[in-house]
C-alpha atoms as a PDB file:
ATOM      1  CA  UNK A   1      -2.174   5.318 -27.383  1.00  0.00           C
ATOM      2  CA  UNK A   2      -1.323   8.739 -29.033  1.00  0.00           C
ATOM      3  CA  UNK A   3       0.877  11.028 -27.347  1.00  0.00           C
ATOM      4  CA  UNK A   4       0.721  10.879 -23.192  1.00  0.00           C
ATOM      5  CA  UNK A   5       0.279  14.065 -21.287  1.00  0.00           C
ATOM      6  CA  UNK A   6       0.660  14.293 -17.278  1.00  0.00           C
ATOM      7  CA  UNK A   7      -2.442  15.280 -16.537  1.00  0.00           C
ATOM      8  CA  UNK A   8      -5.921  13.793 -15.695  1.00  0.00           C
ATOM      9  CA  UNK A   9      -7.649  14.062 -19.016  1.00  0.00           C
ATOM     10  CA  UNK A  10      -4.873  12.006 -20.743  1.00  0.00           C
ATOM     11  CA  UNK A  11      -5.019   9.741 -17.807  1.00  0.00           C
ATOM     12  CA  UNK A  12      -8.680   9.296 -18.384  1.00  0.00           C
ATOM     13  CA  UNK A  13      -8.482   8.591 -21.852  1.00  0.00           C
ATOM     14  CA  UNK A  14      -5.391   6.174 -21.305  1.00  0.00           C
ATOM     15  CA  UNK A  15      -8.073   4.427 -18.391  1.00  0.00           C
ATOM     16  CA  UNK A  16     -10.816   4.502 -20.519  1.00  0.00           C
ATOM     17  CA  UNK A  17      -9.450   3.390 -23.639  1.00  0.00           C
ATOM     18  CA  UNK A  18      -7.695   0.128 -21.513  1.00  0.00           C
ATOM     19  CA  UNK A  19     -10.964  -0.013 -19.842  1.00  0.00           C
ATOM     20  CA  UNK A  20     -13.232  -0.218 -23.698  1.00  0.00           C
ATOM     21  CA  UNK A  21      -9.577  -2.767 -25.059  1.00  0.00           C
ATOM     22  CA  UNK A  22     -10.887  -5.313 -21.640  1.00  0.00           C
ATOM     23  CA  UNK A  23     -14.396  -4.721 -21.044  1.00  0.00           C
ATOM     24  CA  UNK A  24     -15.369  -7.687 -23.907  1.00  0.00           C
ATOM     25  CA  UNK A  25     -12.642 -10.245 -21.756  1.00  0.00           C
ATOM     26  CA  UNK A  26     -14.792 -13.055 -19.749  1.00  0.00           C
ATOM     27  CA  UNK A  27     -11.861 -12.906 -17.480  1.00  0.00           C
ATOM     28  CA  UNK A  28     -11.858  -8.989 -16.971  1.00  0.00           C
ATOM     29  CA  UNK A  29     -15.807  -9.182 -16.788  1.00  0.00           C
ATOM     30  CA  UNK A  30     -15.655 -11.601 -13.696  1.00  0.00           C
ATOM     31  CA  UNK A  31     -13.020  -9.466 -11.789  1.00  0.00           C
ATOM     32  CA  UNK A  32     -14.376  -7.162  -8.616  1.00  0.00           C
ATOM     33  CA  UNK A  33     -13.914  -3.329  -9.484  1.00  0.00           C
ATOM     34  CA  UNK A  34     -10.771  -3.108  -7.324  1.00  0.00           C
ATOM     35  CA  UNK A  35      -9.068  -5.484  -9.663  1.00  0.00           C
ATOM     36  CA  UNK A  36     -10.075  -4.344 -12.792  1.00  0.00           C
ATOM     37  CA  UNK A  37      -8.778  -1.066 -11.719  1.00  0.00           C
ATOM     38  CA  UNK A  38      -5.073  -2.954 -10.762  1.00  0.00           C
ATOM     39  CA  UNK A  39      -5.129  -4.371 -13.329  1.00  0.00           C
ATOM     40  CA  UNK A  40      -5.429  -1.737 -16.148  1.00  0.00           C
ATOM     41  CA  UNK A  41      -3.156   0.616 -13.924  1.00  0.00           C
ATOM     42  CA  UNK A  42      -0.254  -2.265 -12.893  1.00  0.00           C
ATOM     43  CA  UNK A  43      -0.360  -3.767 -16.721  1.00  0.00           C
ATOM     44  CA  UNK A  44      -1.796  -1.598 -19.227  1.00  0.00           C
ATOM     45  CA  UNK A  45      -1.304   2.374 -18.325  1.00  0.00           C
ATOM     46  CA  UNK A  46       1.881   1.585 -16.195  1.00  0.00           C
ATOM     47  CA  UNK A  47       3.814   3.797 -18.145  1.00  0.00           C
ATOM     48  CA  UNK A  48       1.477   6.860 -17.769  1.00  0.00           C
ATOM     49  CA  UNK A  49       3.170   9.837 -16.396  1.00  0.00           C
ATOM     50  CA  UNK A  50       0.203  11.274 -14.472  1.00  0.00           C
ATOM     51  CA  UNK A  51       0.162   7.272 -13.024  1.00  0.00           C
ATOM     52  CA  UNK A  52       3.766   8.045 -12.254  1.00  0.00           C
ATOM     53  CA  UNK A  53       3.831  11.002 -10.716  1.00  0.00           C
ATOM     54  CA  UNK A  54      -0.198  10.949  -8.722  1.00  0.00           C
ATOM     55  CA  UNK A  55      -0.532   7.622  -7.696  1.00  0.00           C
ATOM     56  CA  UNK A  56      -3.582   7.990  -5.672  1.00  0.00           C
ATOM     57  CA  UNK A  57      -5.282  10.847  -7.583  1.00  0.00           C
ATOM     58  CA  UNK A  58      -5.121   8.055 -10.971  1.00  0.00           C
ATOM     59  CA  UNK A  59      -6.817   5.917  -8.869  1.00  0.00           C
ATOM     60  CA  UNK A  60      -9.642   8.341  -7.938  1.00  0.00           C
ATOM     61  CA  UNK A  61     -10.025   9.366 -11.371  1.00  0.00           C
ATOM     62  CA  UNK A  62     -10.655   5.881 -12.335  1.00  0.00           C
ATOM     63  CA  UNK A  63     -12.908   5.123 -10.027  1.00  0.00           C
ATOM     64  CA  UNK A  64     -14.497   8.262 -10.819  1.00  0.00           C
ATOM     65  CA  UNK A  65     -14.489   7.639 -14.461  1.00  0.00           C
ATOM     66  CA  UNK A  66     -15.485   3.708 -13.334  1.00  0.00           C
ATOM     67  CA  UNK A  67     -19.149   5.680 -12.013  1.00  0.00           C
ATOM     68  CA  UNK A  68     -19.525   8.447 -14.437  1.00  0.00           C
ATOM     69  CA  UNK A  69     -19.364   6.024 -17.055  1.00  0.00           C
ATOM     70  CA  UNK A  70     -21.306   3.152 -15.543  1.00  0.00           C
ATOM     71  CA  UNK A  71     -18.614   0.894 -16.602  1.00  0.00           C
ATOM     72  CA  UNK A  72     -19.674  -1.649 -13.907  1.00  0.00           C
END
């Protein structure tokens, strides 16, 4: 990852770039939504300050990402 800014557009390039790095994993494929979502933010974006510091608006930005994208 380049350089990490707290706020939602380097979030959603952190999310989508873990997202891209997984999406070819038979193990990430199988996983619901939910845990996809864990598991990029528990084990792959962890360290992301906007993660840090908004919790719950990272998570709605994935999941909003998650449909704009159709990354289903």
């Amino acid at each position: 990852m380049d350089r990490l800014f707290n706020n939602a557009d380097s979030f959603a390039m952190a999310f989508d770039d873990a997202w891209k790095k997984l999406a070819s994993d038979s193990n990430f494929k199988d996983q619901s939504i939910d845990n996809k979502v864990s598991f990029i933010l528990e084990n792959q974006i962890f360290e992301h300050p906007f993660l840090i510091d908004n919790p719950e608006q990272a998570v709605q930005v994935a999941q909003f990402r998650i449909r704009l994208l159709d990354l289903t």
